[in-house]
C-alpha atoms as a PDB file:
ATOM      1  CA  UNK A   1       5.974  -2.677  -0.043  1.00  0.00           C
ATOM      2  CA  UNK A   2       7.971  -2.475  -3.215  1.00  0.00           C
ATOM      3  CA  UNK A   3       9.362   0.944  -4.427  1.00  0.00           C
ATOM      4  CA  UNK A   4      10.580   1.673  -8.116  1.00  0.00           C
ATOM      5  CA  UNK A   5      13.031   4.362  -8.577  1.00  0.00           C
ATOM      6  CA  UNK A   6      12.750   5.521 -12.303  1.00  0.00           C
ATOM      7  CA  UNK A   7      15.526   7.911 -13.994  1.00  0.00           C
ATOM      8  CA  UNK A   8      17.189   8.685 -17.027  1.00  0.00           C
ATOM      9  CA  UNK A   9      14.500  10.474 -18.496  1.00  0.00           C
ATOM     10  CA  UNK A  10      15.108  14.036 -20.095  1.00  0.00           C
ATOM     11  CA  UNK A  11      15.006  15.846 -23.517  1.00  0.00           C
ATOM     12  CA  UNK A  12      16.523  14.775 -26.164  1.00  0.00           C
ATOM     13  CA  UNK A  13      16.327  15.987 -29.947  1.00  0.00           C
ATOM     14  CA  UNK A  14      15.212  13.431 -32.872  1.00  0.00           C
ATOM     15  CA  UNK A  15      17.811  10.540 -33.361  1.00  0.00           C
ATOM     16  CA  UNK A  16      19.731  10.881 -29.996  1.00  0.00           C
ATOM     17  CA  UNK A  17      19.337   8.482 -27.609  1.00  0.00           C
ATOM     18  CA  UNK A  18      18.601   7.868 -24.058  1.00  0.00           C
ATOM     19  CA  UNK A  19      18.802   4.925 -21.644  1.00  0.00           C
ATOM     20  CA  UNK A  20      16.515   4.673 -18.373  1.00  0.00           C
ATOM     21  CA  UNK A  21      17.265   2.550 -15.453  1.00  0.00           C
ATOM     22  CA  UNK A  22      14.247   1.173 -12.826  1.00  0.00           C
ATOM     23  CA  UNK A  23      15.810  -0.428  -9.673  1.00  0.00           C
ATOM     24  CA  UNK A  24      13.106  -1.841  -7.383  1.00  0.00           C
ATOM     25  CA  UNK A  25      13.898  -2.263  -3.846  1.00  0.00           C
ATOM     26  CA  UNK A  26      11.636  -3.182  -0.353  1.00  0.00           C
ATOM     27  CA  UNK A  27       9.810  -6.292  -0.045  1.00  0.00           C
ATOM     28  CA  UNK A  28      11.220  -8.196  -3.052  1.00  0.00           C
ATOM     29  CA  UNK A  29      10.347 -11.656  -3.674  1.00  0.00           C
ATOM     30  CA  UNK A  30      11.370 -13.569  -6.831  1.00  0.00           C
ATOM     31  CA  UNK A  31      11.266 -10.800  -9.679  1.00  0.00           C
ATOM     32  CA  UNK A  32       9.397 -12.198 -12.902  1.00  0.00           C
ATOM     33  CA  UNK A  33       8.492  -9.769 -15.100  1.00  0.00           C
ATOM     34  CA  UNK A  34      10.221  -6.553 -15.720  1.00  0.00           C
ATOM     35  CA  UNK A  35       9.211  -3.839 -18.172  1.00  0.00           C
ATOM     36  CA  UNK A  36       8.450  -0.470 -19.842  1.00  0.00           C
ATOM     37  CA  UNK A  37       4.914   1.360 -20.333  1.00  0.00           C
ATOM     38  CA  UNK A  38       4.776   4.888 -21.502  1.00  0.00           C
ATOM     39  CA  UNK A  39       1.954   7.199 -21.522  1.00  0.00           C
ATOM     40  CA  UNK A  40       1.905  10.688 -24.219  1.00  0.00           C
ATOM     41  CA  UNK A  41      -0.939  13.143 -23.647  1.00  0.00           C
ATOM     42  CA  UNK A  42      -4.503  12.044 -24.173  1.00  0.00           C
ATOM     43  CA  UNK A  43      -3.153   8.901 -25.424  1.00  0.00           C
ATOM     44  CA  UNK A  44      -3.880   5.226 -23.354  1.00  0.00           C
ATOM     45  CA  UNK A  45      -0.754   3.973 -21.406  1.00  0.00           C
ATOM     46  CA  UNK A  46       1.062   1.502 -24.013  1.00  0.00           C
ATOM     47  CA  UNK A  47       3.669  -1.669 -23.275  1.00  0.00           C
ATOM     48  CA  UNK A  48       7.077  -0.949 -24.638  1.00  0.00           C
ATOM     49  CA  UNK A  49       9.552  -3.443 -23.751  1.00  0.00           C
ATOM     50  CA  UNK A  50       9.223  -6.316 -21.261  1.00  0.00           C
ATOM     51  CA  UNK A  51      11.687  -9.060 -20.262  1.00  0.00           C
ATOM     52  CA  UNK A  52      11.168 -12.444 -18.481  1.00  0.00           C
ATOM     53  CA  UNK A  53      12.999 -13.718 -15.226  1.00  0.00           C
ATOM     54  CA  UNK A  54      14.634 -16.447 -18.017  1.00  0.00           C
ATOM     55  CA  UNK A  55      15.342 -13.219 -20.531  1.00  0.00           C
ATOM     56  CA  UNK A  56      12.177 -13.189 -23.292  1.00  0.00           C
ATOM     57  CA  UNK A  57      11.957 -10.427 -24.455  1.00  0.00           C
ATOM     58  CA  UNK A  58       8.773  -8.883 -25.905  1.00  0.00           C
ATOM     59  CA  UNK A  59       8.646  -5.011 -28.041  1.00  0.00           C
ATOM     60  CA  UNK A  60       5.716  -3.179 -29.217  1.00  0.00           C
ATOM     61  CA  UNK A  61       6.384  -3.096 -32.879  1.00  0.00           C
ATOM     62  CA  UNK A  62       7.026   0.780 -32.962  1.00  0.00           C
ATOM     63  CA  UNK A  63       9.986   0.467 -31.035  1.00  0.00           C
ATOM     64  CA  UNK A  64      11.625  -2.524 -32.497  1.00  0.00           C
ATOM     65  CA  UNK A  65      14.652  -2.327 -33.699  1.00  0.00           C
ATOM     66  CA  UNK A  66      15.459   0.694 -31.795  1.00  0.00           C
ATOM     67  CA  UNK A  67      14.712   0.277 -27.955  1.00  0.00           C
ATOM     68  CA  UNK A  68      16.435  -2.458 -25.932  1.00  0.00           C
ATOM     69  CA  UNK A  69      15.777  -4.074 -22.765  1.00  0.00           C
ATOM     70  CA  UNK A  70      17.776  -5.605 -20.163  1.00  0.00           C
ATOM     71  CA  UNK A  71      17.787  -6.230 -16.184  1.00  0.00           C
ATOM     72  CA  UNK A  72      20.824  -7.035 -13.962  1.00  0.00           C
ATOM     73  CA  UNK A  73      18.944  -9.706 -11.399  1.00  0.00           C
ATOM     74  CA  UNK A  74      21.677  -9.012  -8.832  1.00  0.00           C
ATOM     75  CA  UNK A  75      20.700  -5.373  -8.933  1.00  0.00           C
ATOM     76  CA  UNK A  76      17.089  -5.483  -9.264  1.00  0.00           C
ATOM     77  CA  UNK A  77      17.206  -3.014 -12.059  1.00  0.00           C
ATOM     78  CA  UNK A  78      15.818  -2.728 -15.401  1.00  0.00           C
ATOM     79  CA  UNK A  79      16.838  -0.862 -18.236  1.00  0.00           C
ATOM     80  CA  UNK A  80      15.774   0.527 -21.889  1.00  0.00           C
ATOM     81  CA  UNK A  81      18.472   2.016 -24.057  1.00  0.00           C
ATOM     82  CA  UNK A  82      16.271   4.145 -26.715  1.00  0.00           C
ATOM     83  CA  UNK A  83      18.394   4.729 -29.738  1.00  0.00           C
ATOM     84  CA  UNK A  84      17.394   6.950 -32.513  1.00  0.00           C
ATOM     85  CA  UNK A  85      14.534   8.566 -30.760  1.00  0.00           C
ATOM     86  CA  UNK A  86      11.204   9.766 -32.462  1.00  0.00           C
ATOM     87  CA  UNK A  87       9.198  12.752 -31.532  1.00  0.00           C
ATOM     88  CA  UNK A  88       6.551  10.434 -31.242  1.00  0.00           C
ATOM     89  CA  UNK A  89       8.566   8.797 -28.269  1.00  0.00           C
ATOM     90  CA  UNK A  90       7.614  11.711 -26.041  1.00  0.00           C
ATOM     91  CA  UNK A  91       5.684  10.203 -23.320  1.00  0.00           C
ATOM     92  CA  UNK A  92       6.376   9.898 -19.774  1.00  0.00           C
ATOM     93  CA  UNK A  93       7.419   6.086 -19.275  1.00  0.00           C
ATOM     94  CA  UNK A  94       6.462   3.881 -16.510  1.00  0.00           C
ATOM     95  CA  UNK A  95       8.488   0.673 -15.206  1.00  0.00           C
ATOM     96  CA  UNK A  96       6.300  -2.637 -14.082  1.00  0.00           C
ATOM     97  CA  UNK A  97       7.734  -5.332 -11.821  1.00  0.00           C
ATOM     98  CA  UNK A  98       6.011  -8.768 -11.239  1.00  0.00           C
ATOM     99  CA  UNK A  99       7.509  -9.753  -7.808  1.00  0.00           C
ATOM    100  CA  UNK A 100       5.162 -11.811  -4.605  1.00  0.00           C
ATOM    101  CA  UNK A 101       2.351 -12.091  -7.414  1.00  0.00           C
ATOM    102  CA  UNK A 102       1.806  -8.850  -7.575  1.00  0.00           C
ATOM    103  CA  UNK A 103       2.429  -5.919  -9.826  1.00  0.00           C
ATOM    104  CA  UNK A 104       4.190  -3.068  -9.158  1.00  0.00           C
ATOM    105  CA  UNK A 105       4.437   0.490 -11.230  1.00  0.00           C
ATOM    106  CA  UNK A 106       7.219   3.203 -10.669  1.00  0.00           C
ATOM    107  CA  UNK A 107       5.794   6.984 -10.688  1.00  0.00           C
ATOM    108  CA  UNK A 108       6.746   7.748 -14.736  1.00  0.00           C
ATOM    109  CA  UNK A 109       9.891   9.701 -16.392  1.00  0.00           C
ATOM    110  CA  UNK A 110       9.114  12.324 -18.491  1.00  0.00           C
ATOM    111  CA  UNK A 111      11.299  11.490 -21.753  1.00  0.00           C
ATOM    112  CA  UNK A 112      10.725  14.277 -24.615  1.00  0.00           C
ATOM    113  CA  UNK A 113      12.282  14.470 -28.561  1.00  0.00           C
ATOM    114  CA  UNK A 114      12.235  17.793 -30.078  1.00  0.00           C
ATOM    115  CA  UNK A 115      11.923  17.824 -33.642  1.00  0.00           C
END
């Protein structure tokens, strides 16, 4: 079994900036992908950021330029630093690890942006 322990979430006001960290321990077997989801009320879960085991990266185009993603392999960790935060960032985001061929979702941070 695979746990994700999210964090970094929290509240934040429009233009600050917040950076979460995933670290995935328990039966771990040659991480592929790692990345972000996020979910806002009544709204379908969404990617956000993913990275490859060789370092592609991939952004949903409403957080380009703004959100990065990186992972520490020797940590099993994952991270998104969030600069210049929206309102319509609020959402409660979700890591996802590839590892043993299957995937793997943490339980959410809430992360909100007051106007």
């Amino acid at each position: 079994q695979v746990q994700l322990a999210e964090s970094g979430g929290g509240l934040v006001q429009a233009g600050g900036s917040l950076r979460l960290s995933c670290a995935a321990s328990g039966r771990i077997s040659n991480i592929n992908t790692m990345g972000w989801f996020r979910q806002a009320p009544g709204k379908q879960r969404e990617l956000v950021a993913t990275m490859s085991s060789g370092g592609a990266t991939d952004y949903a185009d409403s957080v380009k330029g703004r959100f990065t993603i990186s992972r520490d392999n020797t940590q099993n960790t994952v991270y998104l630093q969030m600069n210049s935060l929206k309102p319509e960032d609020t959402a409660v985001y979700y890591c996802r690890v590839l590892t043993g061929g299957a995937w793997n979702w943490g339980q959410g941070t809430q992360v909100t942006v007051s106007s």
